[in-house]
N, C-alpha and C. Protein backbone atom coordinates (compact mmCIF):
# COMPACT_ATOMS: atom_id res chain seq x y z
N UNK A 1 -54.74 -9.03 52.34
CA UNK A 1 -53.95 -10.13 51.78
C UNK A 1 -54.73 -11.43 51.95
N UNK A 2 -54.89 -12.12 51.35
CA UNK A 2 -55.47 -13.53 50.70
C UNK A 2 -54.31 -14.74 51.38
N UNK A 3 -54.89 -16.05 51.00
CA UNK A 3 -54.11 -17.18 50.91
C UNK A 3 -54.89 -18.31 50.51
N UNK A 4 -54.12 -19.01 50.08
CA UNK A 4 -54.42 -20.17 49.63
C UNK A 4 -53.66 -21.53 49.86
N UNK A 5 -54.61 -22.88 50.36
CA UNK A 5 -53.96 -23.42 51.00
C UNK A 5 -53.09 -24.54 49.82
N UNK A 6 -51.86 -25.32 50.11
CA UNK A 6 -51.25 -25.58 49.11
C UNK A 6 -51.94 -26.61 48.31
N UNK A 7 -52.56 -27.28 49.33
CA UNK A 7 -53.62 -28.74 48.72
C UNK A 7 -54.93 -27.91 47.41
N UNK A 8 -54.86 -26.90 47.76
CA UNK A 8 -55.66 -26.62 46.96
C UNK A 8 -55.42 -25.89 45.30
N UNK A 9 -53.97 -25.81 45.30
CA UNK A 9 -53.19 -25.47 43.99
C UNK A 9 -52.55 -26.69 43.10
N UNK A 10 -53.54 -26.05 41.92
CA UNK A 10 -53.65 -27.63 40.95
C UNK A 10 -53.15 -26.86 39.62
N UNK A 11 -53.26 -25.62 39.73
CA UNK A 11 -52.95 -24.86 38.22
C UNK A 11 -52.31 -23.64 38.90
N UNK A 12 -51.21 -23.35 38.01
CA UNK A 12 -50.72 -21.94 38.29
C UNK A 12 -50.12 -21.06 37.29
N UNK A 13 -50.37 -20.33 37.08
CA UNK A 13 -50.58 -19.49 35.55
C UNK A 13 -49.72 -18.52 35.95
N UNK A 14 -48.41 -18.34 35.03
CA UNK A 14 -47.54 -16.73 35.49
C UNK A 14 -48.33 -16.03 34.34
N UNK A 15 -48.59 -14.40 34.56
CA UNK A 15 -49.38 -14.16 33.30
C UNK A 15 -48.43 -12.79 33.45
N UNK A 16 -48.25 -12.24 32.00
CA UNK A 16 -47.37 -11.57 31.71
C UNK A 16 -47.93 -10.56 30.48
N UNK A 17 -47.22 -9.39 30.22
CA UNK A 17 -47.63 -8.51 29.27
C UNK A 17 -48.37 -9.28 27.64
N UNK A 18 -47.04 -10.33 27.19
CA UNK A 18 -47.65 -11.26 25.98
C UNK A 18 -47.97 -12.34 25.87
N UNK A 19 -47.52 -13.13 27.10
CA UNK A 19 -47.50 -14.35 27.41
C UNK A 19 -46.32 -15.31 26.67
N UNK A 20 -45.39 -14.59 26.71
CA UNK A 20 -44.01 -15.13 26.22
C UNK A 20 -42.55 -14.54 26.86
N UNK A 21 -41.28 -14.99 26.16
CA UNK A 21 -40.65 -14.57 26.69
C UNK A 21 -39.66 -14.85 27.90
N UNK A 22 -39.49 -13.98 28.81
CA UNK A 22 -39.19 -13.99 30.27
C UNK A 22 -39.93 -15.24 31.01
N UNK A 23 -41.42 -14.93 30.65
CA UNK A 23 -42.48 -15.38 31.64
C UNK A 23 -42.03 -17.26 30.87
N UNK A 24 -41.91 -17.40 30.11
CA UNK A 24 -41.88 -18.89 28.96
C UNK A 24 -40.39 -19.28 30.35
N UNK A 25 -39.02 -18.31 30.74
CA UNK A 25 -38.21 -19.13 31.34
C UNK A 25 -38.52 -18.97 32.91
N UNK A 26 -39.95 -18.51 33.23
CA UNK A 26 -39.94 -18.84 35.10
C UNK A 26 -40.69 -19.74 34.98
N UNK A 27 -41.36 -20.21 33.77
CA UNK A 27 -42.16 -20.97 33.68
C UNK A 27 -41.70 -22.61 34.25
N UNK A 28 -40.57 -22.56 33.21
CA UNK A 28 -39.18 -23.73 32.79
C UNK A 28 -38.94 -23.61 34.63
N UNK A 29 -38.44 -22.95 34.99
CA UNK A 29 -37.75 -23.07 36.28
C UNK A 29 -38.70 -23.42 37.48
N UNK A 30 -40.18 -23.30 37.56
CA UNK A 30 -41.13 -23.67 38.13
C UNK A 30 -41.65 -25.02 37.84
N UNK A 31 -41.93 -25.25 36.93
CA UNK A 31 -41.72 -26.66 36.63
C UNK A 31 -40.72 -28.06 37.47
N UNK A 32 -39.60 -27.19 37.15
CA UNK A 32 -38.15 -28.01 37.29
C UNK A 32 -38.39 -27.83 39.38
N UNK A 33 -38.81 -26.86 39.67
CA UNK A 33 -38.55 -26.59 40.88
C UNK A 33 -40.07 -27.51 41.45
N UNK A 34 -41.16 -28.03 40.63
CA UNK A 34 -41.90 -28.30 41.36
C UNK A 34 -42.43 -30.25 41.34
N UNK A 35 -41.18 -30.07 40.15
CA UNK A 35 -41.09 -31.54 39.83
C UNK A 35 -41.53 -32.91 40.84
N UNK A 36 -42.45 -33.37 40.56
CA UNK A 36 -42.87 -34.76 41.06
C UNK A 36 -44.49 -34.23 41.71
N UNK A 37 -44.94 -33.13 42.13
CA UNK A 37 -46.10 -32.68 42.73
C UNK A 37 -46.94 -32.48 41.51
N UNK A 38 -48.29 -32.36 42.15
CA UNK A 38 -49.58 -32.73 41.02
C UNK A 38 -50.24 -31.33 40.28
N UNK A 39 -49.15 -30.36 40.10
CA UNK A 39 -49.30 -28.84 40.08
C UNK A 39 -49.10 -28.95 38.30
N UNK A 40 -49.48 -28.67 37.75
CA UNK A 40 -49.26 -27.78 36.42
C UNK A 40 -48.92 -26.25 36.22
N UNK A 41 -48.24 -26.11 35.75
CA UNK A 41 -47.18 -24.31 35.49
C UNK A 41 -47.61 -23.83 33.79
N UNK A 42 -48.55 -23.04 33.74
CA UNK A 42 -48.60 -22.42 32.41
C UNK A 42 -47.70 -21.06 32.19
N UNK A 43 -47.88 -20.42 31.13
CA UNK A 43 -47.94 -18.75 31.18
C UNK A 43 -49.07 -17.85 30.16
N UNK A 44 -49.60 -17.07 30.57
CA UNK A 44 -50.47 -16.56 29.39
C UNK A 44 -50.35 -14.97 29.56
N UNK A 45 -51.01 -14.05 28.75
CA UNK A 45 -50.95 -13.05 28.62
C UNK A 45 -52.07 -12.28 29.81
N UNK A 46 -51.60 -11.49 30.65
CA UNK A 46 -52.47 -10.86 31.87
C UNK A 46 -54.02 -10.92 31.32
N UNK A 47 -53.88 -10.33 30.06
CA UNK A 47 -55.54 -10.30 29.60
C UNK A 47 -56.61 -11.63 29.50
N UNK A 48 -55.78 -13.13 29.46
CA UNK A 48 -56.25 -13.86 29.13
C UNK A 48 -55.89 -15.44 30.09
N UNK A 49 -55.86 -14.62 31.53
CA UNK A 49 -55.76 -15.56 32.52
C UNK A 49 -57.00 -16.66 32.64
N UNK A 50 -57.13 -17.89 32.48
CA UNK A 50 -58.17 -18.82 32.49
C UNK A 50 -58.68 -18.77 34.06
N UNK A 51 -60.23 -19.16 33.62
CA UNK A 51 -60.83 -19.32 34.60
C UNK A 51 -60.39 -20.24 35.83
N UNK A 52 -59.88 -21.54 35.43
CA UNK A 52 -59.32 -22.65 36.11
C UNK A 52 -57.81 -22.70 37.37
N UNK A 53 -57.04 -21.15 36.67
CA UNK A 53 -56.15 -21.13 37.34
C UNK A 53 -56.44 -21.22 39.02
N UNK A 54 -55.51 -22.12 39.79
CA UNK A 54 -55.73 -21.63 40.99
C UNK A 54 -54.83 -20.72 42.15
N UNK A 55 -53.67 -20.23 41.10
CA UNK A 55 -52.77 -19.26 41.41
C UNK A 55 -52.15 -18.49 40.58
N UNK A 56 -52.28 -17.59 40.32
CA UNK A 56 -51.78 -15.97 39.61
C UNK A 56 -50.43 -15.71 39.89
N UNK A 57 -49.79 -15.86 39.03
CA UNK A 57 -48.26 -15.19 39.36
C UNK A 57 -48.12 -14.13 38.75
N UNK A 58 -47.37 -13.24 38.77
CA UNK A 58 -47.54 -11.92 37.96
C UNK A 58 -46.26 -11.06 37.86
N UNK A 59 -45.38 -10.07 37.35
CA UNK A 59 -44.79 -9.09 37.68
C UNK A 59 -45.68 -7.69 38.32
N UNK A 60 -44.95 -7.08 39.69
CA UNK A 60 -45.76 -6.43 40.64
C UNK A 60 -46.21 -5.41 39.68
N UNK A 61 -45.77 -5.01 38.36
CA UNK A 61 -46.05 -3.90 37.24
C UNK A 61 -47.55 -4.12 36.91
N UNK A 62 -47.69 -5.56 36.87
CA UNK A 62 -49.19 -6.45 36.05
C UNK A 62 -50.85 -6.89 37.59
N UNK A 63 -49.90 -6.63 38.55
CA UNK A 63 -51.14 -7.28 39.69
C UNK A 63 -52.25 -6.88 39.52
N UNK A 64 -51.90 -5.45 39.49
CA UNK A 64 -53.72 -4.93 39.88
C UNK A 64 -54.35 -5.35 38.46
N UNK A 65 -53.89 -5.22 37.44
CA UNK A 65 -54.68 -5.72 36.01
C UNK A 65 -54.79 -6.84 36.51
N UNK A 66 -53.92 -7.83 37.05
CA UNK A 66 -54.39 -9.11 37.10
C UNK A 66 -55.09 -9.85 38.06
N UNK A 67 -55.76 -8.53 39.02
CA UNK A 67 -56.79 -9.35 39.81
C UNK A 67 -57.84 -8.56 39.28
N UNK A 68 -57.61 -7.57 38.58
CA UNK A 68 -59.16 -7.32 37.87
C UNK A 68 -59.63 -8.25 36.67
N UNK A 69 -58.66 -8.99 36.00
CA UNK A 69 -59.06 -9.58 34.99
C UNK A 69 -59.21 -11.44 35.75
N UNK A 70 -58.75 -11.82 36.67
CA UNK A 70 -59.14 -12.77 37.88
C UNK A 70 -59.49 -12.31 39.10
N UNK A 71 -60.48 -11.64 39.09
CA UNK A 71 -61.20 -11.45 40.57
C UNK A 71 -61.22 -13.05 41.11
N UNK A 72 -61.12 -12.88 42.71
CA UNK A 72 -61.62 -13.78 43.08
C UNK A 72 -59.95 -15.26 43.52
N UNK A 73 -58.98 -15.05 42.48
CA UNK A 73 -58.07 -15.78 42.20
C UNK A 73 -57.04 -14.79 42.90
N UNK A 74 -56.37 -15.99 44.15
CA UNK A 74 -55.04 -15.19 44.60
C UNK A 74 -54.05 -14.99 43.51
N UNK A 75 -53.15 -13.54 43.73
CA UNK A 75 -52.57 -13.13 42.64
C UNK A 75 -51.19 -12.78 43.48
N UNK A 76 -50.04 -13.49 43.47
CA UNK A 76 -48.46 -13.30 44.20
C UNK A 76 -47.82 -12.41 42.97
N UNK A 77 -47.32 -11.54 43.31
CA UNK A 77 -46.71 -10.63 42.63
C UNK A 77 -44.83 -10.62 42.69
N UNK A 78 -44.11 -10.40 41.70
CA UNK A 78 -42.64 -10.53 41.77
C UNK A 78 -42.03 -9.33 41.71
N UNK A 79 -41.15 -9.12 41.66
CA UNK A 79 -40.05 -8.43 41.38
C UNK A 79 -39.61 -8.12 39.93
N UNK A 80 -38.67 -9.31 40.14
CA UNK A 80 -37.71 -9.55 39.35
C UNK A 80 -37.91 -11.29 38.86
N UNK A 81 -37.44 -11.75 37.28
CA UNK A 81 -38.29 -12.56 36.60
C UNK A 81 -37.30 -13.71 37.11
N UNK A 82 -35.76 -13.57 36.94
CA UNK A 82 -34.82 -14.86 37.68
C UNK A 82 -34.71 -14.56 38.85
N UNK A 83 -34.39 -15.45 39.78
CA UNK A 83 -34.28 -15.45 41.20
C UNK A 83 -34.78 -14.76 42.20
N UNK A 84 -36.16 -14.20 42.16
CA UNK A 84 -36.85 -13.45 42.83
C UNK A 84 -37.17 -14.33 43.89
N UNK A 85 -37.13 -14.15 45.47
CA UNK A 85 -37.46 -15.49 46.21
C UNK A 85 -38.98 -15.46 46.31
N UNK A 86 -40.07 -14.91 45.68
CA UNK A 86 -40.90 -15.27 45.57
C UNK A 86 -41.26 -16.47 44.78
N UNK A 87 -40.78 -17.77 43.95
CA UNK A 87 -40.73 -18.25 43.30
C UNK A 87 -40.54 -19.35 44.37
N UNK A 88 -39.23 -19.55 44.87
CA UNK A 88 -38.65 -20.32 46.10
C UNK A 88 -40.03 -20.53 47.26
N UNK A 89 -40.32 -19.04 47.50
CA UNK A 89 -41.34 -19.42 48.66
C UNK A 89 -42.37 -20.57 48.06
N UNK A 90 -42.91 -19.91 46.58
CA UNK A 90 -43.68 -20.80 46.52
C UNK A 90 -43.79 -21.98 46.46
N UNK A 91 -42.58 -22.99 45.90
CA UNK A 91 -42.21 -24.00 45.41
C UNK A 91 -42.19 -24.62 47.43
N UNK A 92 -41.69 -23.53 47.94
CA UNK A 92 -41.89 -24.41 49.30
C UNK A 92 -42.86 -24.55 50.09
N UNK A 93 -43.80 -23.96 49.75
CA UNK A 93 -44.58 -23.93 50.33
C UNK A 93 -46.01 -25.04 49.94
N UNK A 94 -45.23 -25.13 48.13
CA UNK A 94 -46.12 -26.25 47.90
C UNK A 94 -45.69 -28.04 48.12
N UNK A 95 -44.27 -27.52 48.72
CA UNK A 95 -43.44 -28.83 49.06
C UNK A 95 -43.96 -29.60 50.22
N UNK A 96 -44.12 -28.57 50.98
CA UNK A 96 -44.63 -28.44 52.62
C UNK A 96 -45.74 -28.64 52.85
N UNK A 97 -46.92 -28.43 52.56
CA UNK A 97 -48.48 -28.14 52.01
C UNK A 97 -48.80 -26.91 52.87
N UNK A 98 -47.79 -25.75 52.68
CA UNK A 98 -47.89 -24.43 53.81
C UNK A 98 -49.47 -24.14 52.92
N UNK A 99 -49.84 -22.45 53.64
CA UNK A 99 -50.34 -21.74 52.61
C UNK A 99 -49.77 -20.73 52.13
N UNK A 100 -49.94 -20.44 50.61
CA UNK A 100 -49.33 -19.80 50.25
C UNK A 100 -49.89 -17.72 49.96
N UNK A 101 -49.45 -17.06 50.60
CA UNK A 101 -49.91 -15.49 50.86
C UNK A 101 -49.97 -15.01 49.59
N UNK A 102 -51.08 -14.53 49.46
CA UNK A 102 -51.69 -13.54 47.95
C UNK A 102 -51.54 -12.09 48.43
């Protein structure tokens, strides 16, 4: 398991089967949850995670594709797409300047 420290998350990419969808409303709710911090929230399709991201969000279905297609880039994996408290941790952890566990 990986981590990354919070000062160092400037981009965070949920990447998902099409890059729409589901992933378009954790997007909305990450945003809203991370409001006023210097973080940007995309979503793209697992295949076409950018180089720049500095955190991988994923459904646990998509991880292993999505650290093969971002080696190198911590990759937090979910559950479930609303209220999974993986979402929460993160938002607190970037509140806090914890680090956050890949």
């Amino acid at each position: 398991m990986s981590a990354i420290a919070a000062a160092d998350v400037h981009k965070i990419v949920l990447a998902c089967e099409a890059g729409m969808g589901s992933s378009a409303l954790v997007v909305s709710q990450l945003k809203r949850q991370l409001a006023g911090l210097p973080v940007t929230v995309e979503h793209t399709s697992v295949t076409r995670i950018p180089a720049d991201a500095d955190l991988v969000i994923c459904h646990r279905s998509l991880a292993e594709r999505a650290r093969q297609v971002a080696p190198g880039h911590p990759v937090v994996a979910f559950d479930t797409f609303i209220g999974d408290p993986v979402f929460a941790r993160i938002a607190e952890a970037l509140r806090s300047g914890a680090a956050i566990e890949a």
